[in-house]
N, C-alpha and C. Protein backbone atom coordinates (compact mmCIF):
# COMPACT_ATOMS: atom_id res chain seq x y z
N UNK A 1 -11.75 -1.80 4.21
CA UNK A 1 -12.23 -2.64 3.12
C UNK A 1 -11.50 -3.98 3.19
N UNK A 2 -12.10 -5.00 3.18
CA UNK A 2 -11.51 -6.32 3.42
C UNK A 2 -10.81 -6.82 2.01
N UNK A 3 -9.58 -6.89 2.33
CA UNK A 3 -8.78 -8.05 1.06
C UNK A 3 -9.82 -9.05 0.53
N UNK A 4 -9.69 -8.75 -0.97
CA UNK A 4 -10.44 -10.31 -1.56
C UNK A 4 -10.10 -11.93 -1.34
N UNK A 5 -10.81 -12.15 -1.25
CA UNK A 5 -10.33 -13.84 -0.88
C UNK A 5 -9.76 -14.85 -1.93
N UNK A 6 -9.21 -15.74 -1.24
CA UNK A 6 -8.29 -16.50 -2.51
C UNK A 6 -9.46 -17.08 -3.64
N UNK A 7 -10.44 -17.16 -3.44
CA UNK A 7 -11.51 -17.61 -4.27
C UNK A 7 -11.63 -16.34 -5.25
N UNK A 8 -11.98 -15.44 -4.84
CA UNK A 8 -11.88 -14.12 -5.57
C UNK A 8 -10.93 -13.98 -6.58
N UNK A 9 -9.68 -14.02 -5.78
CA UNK A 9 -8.70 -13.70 -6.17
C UNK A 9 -8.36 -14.73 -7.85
N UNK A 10 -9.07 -15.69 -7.17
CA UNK A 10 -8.79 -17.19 -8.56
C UNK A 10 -10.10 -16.94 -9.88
N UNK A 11 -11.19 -16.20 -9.09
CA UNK A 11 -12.79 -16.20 -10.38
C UNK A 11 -11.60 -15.06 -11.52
N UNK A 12 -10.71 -14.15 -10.90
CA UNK A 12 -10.42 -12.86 -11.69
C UNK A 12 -9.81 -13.72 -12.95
N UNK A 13 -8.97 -14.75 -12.53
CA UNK A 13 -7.89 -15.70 -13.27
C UNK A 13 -8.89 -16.19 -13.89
N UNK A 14 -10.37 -17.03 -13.88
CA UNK A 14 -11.25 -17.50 -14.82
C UNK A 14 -11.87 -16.43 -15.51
N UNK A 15 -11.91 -14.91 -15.50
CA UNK A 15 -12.30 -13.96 -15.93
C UNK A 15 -10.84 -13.74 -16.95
N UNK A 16 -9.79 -14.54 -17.01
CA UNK A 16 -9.05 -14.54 -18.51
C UNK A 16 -7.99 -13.37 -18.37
N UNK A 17 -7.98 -12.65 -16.59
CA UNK A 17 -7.53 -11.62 -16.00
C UNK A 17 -6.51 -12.09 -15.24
N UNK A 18 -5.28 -11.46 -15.40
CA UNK A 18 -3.92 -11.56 -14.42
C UNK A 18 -3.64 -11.17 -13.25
N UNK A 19 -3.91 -11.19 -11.99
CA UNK A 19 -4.33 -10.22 -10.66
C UNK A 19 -2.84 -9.98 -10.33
N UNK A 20 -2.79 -8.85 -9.91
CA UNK A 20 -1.51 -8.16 -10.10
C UNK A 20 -1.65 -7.12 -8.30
N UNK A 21 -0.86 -7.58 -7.78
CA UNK A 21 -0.86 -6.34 -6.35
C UNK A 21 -0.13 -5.50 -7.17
N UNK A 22 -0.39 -4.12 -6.59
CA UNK A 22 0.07 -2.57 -6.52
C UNK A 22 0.75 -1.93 -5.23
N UNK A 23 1.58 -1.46 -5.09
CA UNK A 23 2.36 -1.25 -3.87
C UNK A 23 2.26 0.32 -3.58
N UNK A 24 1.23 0.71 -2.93
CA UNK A 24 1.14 1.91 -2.61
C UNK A 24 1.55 2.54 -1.28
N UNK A 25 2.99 3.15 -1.49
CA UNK A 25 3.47 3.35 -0.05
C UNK A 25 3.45 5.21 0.20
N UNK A 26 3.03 5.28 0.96
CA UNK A 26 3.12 6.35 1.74
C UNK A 26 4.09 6.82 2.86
N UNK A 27 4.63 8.22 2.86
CA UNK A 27 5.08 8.91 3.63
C UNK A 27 5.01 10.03 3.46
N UNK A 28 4.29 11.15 5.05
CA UNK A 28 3.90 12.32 4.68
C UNK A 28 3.43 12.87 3.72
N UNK A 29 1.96 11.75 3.33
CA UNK A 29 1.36 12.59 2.28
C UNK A 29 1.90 12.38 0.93
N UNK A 30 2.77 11.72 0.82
CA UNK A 30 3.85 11.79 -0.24
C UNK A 30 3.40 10.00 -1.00
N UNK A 31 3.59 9.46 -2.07
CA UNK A 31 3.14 8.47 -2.43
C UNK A 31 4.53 7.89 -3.44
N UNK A 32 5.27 6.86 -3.25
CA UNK A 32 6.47 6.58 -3.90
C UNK A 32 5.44 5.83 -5.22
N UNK A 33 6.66 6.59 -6.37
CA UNK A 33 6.76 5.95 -7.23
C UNK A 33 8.01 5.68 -7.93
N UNK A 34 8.46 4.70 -9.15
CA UNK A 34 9.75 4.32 -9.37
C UNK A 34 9.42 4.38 -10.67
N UNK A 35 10.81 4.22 -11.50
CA UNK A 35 11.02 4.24 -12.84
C UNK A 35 12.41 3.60 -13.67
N UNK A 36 12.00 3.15 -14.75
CA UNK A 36 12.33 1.86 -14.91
C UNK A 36 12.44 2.44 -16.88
N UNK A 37 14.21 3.04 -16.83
CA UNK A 37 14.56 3.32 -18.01
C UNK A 37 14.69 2.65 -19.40
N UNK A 38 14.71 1.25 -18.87
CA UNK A 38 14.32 0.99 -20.21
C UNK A 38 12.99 0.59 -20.97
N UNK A 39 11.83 1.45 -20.12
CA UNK A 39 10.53 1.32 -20.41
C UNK A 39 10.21 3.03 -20.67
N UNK A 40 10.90 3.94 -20.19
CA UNK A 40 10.80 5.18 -19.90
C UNK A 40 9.51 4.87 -19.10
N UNK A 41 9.61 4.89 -17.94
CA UNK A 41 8.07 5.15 -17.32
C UNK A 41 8.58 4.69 -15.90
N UNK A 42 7.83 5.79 -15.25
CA UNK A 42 7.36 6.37 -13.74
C UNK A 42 6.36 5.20 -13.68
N UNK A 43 5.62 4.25 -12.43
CA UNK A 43 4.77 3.82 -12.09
C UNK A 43 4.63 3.02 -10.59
N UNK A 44 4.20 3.11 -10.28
CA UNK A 44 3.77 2.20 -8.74
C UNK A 44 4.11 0.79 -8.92
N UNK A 45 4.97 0.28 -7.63
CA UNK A 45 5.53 -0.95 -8.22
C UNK A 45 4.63 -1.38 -7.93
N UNK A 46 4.86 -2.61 -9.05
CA UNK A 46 3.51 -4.07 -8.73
C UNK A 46 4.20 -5.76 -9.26
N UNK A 47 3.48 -6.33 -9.17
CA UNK A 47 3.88 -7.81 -9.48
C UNK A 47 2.66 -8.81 -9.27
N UNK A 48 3.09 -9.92 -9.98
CA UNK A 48 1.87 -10.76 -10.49
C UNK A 48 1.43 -11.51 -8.46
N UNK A 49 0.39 -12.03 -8.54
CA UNK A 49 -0.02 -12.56 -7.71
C UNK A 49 0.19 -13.86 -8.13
N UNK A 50 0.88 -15.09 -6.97
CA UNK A 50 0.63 -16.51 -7.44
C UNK A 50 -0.81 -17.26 -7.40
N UNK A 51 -1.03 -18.01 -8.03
CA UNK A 51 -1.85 -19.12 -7.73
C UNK A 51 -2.04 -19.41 -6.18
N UNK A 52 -2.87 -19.27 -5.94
CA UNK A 52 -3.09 -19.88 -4.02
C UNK A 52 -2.49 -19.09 -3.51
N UNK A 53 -2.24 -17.58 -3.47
CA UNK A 53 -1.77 -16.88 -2.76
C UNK A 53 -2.06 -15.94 -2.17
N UNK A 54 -2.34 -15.29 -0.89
CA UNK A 54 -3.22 -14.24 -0.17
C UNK A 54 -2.46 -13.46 -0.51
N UNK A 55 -3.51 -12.24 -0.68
CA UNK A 55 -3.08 -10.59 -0.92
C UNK A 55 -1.88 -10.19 -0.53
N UNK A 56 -2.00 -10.22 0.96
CA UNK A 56 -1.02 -9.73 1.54
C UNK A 56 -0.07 -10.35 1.46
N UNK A 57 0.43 -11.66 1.37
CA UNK A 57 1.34 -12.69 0.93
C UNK A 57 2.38 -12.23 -0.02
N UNK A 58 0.87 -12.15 -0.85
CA UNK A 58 1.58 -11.04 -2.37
C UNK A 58 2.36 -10.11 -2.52
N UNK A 59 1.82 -9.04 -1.66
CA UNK A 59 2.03 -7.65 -1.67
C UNK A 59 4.05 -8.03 -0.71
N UNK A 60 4.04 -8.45 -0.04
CA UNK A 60 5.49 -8.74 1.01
C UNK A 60 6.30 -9.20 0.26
N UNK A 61 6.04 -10.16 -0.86
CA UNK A 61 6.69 -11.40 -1.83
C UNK A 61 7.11 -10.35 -2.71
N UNK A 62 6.43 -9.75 -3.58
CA UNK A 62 6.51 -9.07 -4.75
C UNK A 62 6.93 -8.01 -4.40
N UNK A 63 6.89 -6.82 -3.56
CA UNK A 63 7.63 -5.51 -2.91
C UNK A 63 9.00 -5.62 -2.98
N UNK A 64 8.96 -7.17 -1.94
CA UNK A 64 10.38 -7.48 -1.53
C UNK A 64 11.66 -7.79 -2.56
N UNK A 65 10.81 -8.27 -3.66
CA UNK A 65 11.43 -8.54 -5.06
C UNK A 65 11.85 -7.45 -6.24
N UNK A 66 10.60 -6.46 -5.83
CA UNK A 66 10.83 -5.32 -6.65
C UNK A 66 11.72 -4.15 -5.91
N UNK A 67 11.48 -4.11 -4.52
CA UNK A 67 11.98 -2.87 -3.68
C UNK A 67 13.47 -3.91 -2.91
N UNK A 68 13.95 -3.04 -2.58
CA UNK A 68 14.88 -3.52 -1.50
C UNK A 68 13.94 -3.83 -0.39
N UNK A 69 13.88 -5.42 -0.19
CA UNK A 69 13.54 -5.95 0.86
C UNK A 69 13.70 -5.47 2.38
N UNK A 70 14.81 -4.60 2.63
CA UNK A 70 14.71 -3.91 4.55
C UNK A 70 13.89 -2.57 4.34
N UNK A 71 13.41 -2.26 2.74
CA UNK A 71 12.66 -0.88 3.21
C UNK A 71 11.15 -1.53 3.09
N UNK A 72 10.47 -2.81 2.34
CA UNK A 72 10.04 -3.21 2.76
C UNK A 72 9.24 -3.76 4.19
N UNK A 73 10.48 -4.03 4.92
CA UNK A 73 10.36 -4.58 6.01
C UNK A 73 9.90 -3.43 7.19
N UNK A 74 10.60 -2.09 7.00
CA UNK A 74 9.97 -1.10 7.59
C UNK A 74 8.57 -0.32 7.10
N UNK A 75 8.08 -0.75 6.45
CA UNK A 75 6.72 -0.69 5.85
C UNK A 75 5.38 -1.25 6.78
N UNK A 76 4.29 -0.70 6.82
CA UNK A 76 3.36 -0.88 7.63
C UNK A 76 2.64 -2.22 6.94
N UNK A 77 1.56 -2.73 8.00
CA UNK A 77 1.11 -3.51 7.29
C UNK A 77 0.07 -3.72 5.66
N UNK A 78 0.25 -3.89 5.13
CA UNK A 78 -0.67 -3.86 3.18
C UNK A 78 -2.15 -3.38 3.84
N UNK A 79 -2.74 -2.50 3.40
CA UNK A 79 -4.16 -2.29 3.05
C UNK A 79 -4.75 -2.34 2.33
N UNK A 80 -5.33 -3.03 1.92
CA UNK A 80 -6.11 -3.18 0.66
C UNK A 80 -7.62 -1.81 0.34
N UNK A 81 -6.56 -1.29 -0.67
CA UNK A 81 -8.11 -0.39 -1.05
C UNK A 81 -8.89 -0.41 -2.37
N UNK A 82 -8.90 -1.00 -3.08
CA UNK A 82 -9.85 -1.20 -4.20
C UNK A 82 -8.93 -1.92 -5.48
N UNK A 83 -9.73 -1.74 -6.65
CA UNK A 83 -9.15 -2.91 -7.86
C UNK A 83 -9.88 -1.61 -9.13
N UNK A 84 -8.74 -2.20 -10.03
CA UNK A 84 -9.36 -1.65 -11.62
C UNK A 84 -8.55 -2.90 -12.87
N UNK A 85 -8.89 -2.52 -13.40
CA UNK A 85 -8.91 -3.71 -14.58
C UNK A 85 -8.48 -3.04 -15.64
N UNK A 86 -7.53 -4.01 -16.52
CA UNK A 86 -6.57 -3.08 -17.94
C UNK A 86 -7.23 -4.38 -18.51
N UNK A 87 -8.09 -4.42 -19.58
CA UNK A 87 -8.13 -5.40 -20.77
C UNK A 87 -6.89 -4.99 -22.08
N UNK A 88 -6.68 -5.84 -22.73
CA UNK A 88 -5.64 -5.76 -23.79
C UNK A 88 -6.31 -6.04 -24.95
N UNK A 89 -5.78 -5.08 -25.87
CA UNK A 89 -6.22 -5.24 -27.21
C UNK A 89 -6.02 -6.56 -27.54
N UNK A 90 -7.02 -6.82 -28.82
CA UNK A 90 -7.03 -8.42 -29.24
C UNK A 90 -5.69 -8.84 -29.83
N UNK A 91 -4.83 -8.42 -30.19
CA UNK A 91 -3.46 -9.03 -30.68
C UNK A 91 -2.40 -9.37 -29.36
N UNK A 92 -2.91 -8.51 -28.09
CA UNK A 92 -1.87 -9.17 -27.18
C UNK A 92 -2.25 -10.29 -26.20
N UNK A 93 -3.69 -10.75 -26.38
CA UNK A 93 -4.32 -11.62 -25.80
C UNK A 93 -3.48 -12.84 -25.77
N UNK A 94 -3.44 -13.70 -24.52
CA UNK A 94 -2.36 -14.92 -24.82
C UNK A 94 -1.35 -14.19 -24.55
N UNK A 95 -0.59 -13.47 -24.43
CA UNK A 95 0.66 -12.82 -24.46
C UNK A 95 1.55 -13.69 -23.45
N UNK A 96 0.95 -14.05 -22.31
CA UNK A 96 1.61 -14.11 -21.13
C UNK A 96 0.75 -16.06 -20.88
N UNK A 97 1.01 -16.67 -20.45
CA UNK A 97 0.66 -17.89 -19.78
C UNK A 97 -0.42 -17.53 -18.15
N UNK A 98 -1.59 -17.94 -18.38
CA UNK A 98 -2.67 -18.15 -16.99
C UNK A 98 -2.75 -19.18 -16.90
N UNK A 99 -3.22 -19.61 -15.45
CA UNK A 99 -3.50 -20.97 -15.33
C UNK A 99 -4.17 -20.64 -13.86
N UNK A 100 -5.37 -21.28 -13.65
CA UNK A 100 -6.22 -20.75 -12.40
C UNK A 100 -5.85 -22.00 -11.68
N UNK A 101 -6.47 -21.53 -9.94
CA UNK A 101 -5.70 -22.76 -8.76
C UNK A 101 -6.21 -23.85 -9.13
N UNK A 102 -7.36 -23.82 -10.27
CA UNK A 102 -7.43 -25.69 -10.12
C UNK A 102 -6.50 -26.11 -11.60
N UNK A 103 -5.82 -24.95 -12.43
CA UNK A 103 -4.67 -25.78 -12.96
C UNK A 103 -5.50 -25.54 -14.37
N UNK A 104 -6.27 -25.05 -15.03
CA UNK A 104 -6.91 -24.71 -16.02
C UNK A 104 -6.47 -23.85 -16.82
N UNK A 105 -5.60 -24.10 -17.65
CA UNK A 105 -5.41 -23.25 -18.56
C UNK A 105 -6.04 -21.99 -19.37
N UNK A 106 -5.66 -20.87 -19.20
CA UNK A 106 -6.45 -19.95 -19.88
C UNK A 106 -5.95 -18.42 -20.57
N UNK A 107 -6.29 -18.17 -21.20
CA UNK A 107 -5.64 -17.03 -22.41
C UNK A 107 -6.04 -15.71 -21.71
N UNK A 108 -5.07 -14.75 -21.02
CA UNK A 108 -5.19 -13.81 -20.63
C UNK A 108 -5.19 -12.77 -21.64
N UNK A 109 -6.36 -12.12 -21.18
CA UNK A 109 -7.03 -11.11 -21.80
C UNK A 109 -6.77 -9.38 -20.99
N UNK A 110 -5.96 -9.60 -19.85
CA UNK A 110 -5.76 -8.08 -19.24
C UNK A 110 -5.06 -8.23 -18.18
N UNK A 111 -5.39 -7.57 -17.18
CA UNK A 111 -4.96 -7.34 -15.76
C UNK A 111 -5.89 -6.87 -14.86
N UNK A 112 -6.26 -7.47 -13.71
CA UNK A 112 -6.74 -6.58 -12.35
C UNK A 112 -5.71 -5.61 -11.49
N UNK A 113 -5.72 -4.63 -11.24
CA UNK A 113 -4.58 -4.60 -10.41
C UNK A 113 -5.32 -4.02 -9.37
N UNK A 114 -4.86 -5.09 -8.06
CA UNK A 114 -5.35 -5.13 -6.71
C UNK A 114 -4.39 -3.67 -5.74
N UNK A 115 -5.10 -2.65 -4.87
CA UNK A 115 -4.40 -1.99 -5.07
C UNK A 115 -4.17 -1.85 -3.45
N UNK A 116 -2.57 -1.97 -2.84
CA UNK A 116 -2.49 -2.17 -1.49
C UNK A 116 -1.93 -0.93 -1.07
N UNK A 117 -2.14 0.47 -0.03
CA UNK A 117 -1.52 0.66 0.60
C UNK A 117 -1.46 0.49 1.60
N UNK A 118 0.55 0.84 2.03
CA UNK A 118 1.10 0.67 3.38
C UNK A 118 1.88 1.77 3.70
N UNK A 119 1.96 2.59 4.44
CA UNK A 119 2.61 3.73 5.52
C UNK A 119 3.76 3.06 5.58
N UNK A 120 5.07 4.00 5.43
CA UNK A 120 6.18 3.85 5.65
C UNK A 120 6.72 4.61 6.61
N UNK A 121 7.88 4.63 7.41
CA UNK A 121 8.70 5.65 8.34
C UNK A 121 9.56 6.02 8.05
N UNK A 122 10.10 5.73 6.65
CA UNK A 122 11.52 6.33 6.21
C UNK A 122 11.10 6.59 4.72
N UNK A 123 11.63 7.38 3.93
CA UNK A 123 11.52 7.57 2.42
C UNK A 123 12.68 7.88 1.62
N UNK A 124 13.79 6.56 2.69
CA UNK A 124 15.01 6.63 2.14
C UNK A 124 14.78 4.79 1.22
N UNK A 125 14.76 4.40 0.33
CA UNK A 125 14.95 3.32 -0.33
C UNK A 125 16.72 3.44 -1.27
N UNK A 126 17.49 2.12 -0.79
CA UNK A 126 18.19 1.73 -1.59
C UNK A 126 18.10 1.37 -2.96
N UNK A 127 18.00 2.53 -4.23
CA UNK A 127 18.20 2.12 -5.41
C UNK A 127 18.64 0.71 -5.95
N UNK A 128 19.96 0.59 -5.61
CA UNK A 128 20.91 0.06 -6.17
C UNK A 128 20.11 -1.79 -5.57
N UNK A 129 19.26 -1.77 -4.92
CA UNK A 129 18.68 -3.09 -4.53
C UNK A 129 17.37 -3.21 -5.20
N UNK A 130 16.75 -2.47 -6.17
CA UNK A 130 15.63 -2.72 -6.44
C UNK A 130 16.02 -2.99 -7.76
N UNK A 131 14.85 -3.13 -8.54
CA UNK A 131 14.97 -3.23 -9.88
C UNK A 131 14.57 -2.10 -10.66
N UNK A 132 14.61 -1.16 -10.45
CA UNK A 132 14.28 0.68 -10.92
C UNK A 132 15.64 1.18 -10.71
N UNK A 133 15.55 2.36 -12.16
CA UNK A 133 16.76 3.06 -12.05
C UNK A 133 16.56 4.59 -11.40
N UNK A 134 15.64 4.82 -11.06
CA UNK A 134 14.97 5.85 -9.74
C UNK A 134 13.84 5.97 -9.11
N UNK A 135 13.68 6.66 -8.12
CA UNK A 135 12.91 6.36 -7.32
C UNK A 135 12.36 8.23 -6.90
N UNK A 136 11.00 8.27 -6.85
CA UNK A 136 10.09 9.78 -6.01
C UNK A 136 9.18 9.80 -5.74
N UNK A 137 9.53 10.65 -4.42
CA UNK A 137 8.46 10.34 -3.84
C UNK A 137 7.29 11.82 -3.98
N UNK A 138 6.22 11.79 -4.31
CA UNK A 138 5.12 12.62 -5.03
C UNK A 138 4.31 12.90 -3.82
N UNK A 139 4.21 14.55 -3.49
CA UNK A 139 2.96 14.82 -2.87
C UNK A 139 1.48 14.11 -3.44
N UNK A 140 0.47 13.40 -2.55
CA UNK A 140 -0.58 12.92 -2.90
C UNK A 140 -1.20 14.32 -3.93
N UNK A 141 -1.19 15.46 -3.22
CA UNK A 141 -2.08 16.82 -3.95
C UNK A 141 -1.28 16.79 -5.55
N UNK A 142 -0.16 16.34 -6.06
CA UNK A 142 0.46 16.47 -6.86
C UNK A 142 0.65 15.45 -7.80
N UNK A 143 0.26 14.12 -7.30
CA UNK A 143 0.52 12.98 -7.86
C UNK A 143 -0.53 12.81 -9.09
N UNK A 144 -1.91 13.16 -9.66
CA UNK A 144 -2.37 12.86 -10.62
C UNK A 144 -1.74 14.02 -11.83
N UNK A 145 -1.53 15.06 -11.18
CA UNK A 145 -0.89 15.69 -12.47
C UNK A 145 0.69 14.90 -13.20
N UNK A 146 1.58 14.30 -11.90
CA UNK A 146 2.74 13.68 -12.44
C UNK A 146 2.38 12.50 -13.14
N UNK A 147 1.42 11.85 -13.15
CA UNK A 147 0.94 10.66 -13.59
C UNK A 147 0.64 11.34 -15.30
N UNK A 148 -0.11 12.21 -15.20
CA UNK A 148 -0.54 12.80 -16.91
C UNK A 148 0.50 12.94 -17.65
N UNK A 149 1.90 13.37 -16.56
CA UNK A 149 2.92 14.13 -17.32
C UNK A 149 3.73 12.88 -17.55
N UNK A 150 4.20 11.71 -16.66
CA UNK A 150 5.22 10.99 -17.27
C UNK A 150 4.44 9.76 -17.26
N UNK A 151 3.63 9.26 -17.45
CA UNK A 151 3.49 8.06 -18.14
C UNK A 151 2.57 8.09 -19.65
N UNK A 152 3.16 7.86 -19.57
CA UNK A 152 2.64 7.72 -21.76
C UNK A 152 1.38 6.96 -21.97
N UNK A 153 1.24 5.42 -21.29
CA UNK A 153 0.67 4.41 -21.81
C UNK A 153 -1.06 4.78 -21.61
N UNK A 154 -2.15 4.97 -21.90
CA UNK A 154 -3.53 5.55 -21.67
C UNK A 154 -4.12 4.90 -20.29
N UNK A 155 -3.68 3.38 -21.15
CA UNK A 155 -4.18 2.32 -19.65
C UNK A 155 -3.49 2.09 -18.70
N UNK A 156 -2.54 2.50 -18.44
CA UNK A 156 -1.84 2.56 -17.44
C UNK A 156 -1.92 3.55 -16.45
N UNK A 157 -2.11 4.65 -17.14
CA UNK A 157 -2.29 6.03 -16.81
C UNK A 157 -3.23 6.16 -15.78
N UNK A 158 -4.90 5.61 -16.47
CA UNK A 158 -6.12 5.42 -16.37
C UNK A 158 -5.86 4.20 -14.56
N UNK A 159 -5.47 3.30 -14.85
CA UNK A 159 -5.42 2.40 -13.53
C UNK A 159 -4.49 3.01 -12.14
N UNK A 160 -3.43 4.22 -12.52
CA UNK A 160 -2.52 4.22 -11.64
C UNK A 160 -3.71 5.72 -11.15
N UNK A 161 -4.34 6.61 -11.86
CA UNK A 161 -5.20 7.53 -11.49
C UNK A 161 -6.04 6.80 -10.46
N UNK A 162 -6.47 5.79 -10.97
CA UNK A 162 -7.63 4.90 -9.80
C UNK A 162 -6.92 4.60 -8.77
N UNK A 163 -5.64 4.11 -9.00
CA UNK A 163 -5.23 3.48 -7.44
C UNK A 163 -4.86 4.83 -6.53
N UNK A 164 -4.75 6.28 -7.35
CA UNK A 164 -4.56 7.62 -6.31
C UNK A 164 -5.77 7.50 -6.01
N UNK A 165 -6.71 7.64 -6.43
CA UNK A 165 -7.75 7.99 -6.20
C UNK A 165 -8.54 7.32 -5.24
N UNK A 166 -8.84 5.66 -5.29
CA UNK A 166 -8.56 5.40 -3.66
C UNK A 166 -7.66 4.99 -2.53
N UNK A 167 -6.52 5.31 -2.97
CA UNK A 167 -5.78 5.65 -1.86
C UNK A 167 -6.55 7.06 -1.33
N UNK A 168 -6.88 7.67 -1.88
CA UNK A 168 -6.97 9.69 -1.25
C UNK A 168 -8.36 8.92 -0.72
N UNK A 169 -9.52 8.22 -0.82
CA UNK A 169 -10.88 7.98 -0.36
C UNK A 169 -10.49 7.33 1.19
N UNK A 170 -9.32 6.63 1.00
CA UNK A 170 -9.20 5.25 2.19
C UNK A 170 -8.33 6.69 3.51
C-alpha cells in the first residue's frame, strides 16, 4: 500500500485533522507497545507529523524522539498500512494549534493516525532513553485482548484495534 503523499498528508490538516504516524514494530509475531505512567496507559508510540513532511520522514523523526534512537536505527524500513481517525468532542476542539503547508490557520477537530509498520531484529529497547516508563512486547494473537484490558480511553482503544488489525491484513 503506497504512503500518502505530502498533498494528502496536508488535505487531512484542511480536514481540521492532526496527522499523527503510529509506530508499529514487530518482532516474532510480537507487536511493541509502551506505557507512559503518568497517563496510566499502554499504547503504540506515535507523534505529530510536520508540515511538509514525508511519512517516512516522520515515522524516523518521531520514533527516534520517542524510542531510543539505536533501536530505531535497527528497525526495518516504515510500511505504511492504513489510517483511522479520532474526532474530539466539541469542548476540546482548538485544543492544540494547526496550521496547513500553505500556513492557514485552523482549529483542530481530531486526529488521523497514519499507521506504519517496521520489523525489528532485536526486542531489546533501552528504557531509560525513551520517554515511557515501560515497555512489551505482545503476541499479535494476543494483542487486541491487551488493548481492551489496559487502555481505558474508547477512542483510543477503537484506533489502536484498527492499527492491529491492519497490521494482521498487511
Amino acid at each position: 500500500m503506497p504512503s500518502p503523499s505530502l498533498e494528502e498528508i496536508n488535505n487531512l490538516r484542511k480536514k481540521n485533522l492532526r496527522p499523527v504516524v503510529v509506530g508499529c514494530f514487530l518482532y516474532e509475531k510480537s507487536v511493541l507497545f509502551v506505557y507512559k505512567e503518568k497517563h496510566e496507559l499502554w499504547q503504540l508510540p506515535q507523534g505529530g507529523i510536520e508540515n511538509k513532511e514525508e511519512l517516512e520522514d516522520a515515522f524516523v523523526r518521531e520514533m527516534s524522539e520517542e524510542l531510543d534512537s539505536t533501536f530505531v536505527k535497527k528497525a526495518g524500513p516504515c510500511q505504511y498500512s492504513g489510517q483511522d481517525v479520532l474526532e474530539f468532542p466539541t469542548h476540546l476542539h482548538g485544543s492544540r494549534s494547526l496550521v496547513t503547508d500553505e500556513g492557514e490557520e485552523v482549529i483542530m477537530e481530531g486526529k488521523a493516525y497514519l499507521f506504519c509498520k517496521s520489523e525489528v531484529n532485536t526486542k531489546e529497547l533501552d528504557i531509560s532513553q525513551t520517554e515511557f516508563d515501560e515497555y512489551r512486547w505482545v503476541p499479535l494473537a494476543d494483542a487486541k485482548e491487551f488493548v481492551y484490558d489496559t487502555i481505558y480511553q474508547k477512542g483510543k482503544q477503537r484506533v489502536t484495534i484498527e492499527a492491529l488489525s491492519a497490521l494482521i491484513k498487511s
